[in-house]
Protein backbone atom coordinates (compact mmCIF):
# COMPACT_ATOMS: atom_id res chain seq x y z
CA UNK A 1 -66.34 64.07 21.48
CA UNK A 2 -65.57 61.83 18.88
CA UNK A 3 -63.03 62.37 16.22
CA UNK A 4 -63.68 62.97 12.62
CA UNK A 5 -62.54 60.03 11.86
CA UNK A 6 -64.64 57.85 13.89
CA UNK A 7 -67.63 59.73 12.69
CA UNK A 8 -66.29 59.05 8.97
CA UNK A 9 -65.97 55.53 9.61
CA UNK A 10 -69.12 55.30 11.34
CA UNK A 11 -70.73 56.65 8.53
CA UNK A 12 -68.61 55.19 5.29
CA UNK A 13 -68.65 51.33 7.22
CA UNK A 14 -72.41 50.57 7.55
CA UNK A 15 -73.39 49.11 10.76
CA UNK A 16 -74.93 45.90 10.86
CA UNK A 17 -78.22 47.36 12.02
CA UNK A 18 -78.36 49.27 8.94
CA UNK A 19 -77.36 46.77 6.48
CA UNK A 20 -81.00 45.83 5.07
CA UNK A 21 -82.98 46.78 1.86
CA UNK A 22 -85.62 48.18 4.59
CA UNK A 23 -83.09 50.03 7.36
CA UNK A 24 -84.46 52.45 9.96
CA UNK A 25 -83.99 55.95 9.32
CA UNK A 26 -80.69 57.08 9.95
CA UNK A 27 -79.22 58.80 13.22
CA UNK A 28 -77.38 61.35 10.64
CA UNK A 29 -78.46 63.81 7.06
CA UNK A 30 -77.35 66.41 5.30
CA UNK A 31 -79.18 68.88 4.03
CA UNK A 32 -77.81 71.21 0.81
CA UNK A 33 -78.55 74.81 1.55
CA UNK A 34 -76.70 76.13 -1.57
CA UNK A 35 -76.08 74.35 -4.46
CA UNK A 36 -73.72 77.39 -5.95
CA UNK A 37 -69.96 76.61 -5.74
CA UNK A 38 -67.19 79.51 -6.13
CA UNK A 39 -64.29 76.55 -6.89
CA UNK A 40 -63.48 74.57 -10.20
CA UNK A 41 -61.88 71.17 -8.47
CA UNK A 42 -61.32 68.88 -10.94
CA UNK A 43 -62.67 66.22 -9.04
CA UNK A 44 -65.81 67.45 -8.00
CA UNK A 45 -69.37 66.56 -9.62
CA UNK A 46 -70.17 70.27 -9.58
CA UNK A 47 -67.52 71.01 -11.98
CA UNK A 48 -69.37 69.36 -14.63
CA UNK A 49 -72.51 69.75 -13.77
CA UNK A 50 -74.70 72.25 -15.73
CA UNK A 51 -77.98 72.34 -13.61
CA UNK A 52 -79.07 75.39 -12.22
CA UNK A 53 -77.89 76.92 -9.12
CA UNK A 54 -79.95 77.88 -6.61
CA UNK A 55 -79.94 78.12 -2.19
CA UNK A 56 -82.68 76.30 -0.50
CA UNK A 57 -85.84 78.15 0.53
CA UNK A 58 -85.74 79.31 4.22
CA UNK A 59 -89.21 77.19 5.30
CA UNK A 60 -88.20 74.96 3.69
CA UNK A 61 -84.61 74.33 4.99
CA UNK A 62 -86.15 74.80 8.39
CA UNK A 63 -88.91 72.53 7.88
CA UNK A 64 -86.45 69.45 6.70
CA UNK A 65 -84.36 70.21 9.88
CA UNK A 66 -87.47 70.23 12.22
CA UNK A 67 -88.62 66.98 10.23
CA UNK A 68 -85.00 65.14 10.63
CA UNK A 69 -85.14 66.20 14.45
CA UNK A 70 -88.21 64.30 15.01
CA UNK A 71 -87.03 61.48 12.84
CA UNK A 72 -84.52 60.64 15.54
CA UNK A 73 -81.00 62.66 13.79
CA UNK A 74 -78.38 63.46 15.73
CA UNK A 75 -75.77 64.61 13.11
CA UNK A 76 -77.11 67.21 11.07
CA UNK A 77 -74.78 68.32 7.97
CA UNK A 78 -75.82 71.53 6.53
CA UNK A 79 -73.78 71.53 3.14
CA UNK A 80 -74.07 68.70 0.25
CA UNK A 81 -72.03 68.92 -3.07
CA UNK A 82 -72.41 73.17 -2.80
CA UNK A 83 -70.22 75.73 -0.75
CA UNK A 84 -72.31 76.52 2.40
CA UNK A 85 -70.83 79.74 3.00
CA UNK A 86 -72.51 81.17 0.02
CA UNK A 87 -75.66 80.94 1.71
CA UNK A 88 -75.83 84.24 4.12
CA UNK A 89 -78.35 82.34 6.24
CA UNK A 90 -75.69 79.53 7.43
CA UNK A 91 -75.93 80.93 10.63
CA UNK A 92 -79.30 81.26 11.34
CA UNK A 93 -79.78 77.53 9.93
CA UNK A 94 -77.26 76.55 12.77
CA UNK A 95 -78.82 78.23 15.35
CA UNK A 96 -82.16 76.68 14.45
CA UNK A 97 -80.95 73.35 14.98
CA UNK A 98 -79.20 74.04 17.88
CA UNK A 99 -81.99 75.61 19.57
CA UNK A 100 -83.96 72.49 18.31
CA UNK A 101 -81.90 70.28 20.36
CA UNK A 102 -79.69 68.75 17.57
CA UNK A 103 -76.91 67.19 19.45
CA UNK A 104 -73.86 67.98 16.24
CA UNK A 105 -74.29 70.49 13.39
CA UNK A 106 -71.59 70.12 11.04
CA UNK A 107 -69.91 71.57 7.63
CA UNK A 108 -67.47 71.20 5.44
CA UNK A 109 -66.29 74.28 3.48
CA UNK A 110 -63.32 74.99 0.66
CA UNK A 111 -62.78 77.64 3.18
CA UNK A 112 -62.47 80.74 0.25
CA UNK A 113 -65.32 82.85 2.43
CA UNK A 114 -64.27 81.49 6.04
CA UNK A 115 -63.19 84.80 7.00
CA UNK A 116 -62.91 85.61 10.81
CA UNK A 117 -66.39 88.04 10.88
CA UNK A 118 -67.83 84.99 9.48
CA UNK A 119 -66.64 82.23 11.37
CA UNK A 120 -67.01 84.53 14.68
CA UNK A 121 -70.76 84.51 13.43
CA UNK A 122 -71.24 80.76 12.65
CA UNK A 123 -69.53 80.14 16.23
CA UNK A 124 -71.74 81.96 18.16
CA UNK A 125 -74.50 80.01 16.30
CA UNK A 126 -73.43 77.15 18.19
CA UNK A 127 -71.60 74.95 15.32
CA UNK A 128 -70.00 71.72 16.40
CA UNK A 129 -67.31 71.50 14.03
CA UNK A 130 -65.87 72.90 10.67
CA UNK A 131 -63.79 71.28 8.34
CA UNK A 132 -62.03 72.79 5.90
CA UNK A 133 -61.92 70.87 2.30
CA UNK A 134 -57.73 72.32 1.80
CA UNK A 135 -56.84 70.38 -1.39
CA UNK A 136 -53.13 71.94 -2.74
CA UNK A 137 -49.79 72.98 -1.34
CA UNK A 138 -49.28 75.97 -3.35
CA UNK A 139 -51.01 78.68 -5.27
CA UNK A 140 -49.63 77.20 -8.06
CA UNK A 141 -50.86 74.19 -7.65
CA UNK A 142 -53.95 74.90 -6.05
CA UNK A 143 -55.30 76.96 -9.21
CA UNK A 144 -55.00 74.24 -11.07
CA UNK A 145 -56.42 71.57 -9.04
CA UNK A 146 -59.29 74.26 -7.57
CA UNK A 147 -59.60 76.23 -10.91
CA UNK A 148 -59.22 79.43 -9.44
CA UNK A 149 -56.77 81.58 -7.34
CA UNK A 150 -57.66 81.06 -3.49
CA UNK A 151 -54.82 79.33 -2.00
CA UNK A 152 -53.48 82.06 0.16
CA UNK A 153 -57.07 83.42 0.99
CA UNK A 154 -57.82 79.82 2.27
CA UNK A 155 -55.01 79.16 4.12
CA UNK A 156 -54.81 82.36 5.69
CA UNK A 157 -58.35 81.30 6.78
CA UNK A 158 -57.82 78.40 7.75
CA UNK A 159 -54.93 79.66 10.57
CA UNK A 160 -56.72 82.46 12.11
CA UNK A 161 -59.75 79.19 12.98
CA UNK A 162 -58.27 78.06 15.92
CA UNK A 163 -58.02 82.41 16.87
CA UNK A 164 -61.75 82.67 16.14
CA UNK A 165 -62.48 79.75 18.58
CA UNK A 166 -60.07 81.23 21.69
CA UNK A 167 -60.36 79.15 24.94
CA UNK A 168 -63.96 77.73 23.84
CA UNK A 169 -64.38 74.05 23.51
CA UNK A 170 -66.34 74.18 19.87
CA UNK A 171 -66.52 74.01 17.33
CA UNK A 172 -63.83 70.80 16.56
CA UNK A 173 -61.96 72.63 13.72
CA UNK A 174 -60.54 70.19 10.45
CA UNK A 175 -59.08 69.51 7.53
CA UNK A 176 -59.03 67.07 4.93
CA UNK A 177 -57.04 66.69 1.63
CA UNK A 178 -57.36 65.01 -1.62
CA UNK A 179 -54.95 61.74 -1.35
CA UNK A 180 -53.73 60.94 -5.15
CA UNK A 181 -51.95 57.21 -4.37
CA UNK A 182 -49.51 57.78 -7.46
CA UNK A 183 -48.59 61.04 -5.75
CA UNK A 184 -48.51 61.23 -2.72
CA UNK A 185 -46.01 63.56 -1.99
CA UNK A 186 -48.25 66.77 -2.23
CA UNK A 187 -50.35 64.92 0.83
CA UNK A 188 -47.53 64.75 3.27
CA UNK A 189 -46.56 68.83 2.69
CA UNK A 190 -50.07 69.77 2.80
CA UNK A 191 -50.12 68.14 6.08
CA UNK A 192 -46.81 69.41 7.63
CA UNK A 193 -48.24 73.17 6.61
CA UNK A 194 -51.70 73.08 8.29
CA UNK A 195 -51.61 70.73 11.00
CA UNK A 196 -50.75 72.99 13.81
CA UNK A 197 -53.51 75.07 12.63
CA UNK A 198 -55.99 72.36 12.84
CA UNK A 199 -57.55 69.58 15.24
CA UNK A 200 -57.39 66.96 13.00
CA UNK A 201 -56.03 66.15 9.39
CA UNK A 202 -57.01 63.38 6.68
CA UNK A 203 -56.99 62.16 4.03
CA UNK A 204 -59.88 61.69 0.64
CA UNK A 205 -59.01 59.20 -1.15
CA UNK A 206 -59.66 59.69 -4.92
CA UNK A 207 -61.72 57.44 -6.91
CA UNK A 208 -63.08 57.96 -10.70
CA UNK A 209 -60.90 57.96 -13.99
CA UNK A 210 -59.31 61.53 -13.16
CA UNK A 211 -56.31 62.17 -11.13
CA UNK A 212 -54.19 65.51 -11.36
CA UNK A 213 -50.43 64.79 -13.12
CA UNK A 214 -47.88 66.83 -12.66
CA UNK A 215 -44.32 66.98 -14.53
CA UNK A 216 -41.61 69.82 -15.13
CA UNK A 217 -43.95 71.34 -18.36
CA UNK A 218 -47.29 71.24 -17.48
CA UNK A 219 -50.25 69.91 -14.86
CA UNK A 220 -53.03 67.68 -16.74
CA UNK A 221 -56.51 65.66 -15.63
CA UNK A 222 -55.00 62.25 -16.86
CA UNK A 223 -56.57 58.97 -16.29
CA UNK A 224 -56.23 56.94 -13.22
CA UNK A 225 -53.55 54.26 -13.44
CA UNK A 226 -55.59 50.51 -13.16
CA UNK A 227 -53.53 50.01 -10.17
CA UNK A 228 -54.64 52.54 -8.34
CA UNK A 229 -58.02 52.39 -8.02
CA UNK A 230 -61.01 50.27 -6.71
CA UNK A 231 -63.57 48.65 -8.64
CA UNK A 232 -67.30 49.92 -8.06
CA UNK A 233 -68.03 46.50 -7.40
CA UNK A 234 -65.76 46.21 -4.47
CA UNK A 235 -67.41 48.86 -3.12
CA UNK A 236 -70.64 47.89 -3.25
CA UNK A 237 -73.25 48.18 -1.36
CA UNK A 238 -73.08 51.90 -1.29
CA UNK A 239 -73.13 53.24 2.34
CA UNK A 240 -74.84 56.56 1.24
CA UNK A 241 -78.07 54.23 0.90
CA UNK A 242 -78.21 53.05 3.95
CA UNK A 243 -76.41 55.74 6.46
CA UNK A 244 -76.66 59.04 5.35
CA UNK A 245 -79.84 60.52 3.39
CA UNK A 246 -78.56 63.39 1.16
CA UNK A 247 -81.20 66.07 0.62
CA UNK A 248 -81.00 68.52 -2.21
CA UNK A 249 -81.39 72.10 -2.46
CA UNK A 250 -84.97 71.58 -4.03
CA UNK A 251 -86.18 69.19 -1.05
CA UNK A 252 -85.36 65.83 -3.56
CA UNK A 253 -83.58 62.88 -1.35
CA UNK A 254 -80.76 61.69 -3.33
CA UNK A 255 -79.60 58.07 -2.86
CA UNK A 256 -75.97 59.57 -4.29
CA UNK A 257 -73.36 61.52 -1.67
CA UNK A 258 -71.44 62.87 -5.11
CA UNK A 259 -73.95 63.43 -7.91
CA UNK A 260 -77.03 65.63 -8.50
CA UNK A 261 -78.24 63.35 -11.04
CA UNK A 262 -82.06 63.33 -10.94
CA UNK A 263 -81.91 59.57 -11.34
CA UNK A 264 -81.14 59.35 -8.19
CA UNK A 265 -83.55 61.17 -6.37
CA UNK A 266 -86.12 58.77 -4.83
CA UNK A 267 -88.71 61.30 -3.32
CA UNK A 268 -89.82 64.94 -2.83
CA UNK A 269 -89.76 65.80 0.74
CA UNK A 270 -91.96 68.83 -0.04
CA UNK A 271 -95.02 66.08 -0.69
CA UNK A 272 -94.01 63.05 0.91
CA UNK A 273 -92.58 62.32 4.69
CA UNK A 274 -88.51 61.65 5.51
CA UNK A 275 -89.46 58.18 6.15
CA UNK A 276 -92.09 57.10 3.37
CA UNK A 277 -89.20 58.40 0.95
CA UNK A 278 -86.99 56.49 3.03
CA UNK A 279 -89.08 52.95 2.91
CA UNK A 280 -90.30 54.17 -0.58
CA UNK A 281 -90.23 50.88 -3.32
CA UNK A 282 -87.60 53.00 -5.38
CA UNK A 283 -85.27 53.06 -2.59
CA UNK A 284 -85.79 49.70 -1.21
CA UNK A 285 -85.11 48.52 -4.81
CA UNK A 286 -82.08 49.76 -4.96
CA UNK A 287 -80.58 48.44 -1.71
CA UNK A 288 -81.60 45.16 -3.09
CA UNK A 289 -79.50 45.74 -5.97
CA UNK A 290 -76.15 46.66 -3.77
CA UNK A 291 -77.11 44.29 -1.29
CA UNK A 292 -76.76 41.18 -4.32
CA UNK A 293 -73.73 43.49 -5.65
CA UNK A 294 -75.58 43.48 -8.99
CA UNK A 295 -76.66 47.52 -10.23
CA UNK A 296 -76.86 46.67 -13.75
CA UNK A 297 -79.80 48.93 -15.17
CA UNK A 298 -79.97 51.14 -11.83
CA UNK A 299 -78.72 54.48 -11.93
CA UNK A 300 -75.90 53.82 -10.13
CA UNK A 301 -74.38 51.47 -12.73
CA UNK A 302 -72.78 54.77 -13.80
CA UNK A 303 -71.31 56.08 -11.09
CA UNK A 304 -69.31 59.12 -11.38
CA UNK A 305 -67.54 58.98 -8.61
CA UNK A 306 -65.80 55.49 -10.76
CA UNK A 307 -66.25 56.46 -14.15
CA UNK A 308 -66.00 59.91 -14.43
């Protein structure tokens, strides 16, 4: 099996194949069952964001999975920018693409509700791996950056994973952590605490205009030193527009992997087919833009995940 890393480079480093205002539809999708969120994180879209909450419609959810099956996806991702535990039917969602023949089904969870009865549940559905979004090394800390008081409910989670899994060889169980370069200290501990409890760990490099200071009186959202950050333009083009589609709770494809943002839905997969949303003009128009490295006037000239 590959590691989570590979599959995050695979994904975040667009193939060559893929790199054209026109690609074929992607091997891999996710799918938001929930948009609801129990967490505050400071760096997360959903923090901010106002829109109503809602989980996906059960024919619905199972139609898009049926629909990405036959478009050729391997990796199916059954969680977006919401908390996919806080959907009850996570497990019958797995099981239906499982029993659909989709090779990996995948999530990534702040790990609050990742209780053993639940996890026990999800791994009988046949998940291929869990990872655990574990962003603090302290309840202390971890209110703050989280915005409420989980820490030892997640980590206590988090270790009894491995326990819920026994002598099985699934579902890969990991971890990944917010990595602030002009503190990187809280990283490293985070990493010495939960690695034995885990099969991989990495880092999440933060992007955007916030970072988390700390000092001996008092934690603050600050603004990201100059230094430390990377332009939008060096990132550019966007791999979420040409490896991943990112499906709302509503059925919209997104062109965005961080922001509900109606501008940047390109189709309604409740009228229109995975792959005419996929070829649409709107989204072909867009690649063109990242492809020159020129967004100015598309809706991704304000990116939140650089200027939030």
């Amino acid at each position: 099996m590959k590691t989570i890393i590979q599959r995050v480079s695979e994904t975040s480093r667009i193939p060559q194949e893929l790199l054209s205002e026109n690609p074929p539809f992607p091997k891999k999708a996710k799918i938001e069952i929930t948009s609801n969120c129990d967490l505050k994180c400071f760096f997360c879209q959903h923090t901010y964001d106002d829109s109503p909450k809602a989980n996906i419609d059960p024919t619905l959810c199972k139609t898009l999975i049926k629909q990405l099956k036959d478009a050729g996806v391997e990796d199916l991702g059954l969680f977006w920018i919401g908390e996919p535990m806080l959907c009850q039917q996570l497990p019958e969602y797995v099981a239906y693409a499982k029993n659909i023949n989709i090779s990996y089904v995948f999530i990534t969870t702040n790990g609050r509700l990742a209780t053993p009865d639940r996890l026990h549940t999800l791994f009988d559905a046949g998940l291929d791996s869990i990872k655990f979004s574990f962003n603090a090394e302290d309840r202390e800390s971890y209110k703050k950056v989280c915005g409420v008081d989980a820490f030892d409910q997640v980590l206590k989670n988090l270790k009894q994973a491995k326990v819920c899994r026994g002598t099985n060889s699934k579902p890969a169980i990991y971890a990944s952590s917010v990595f602030d370069p002009s503190n990187p200290e809280p990283f490293y501990r985070i990493k010495e605490m939960i690695v034995p409890f885990v099969d991989e760990h990495y880092p999440l490099r933060l992007y955007g205009k916030r970072s988390l200071e700390t000092s001996s009186e008092a934690t603050d959202i600050r603004p990201t030193h100059p230094e430390e950050m990377r332009s939008l333009q060096q990132m550019l083009p966007c791999w979420a527009l040409f490896t991943e589609p990112h499906i709302s709770v509503d059925g919209q494809m997104s062109v965005c992997y961080c922001d509900h943002d109606p501008r940047l839905y390109v189709g309604d997969l409740k009228t229109t087919s995975l792959k005419a949303v996929w070829h649409s003009e709107k989204f072909v128009s867009l690649r063109q833009a990242h492809l020159a490295k020129n967004i100015c006037g598309t809706p991704c000239e304000q990116c939140i995940a650089y200027t939030r």
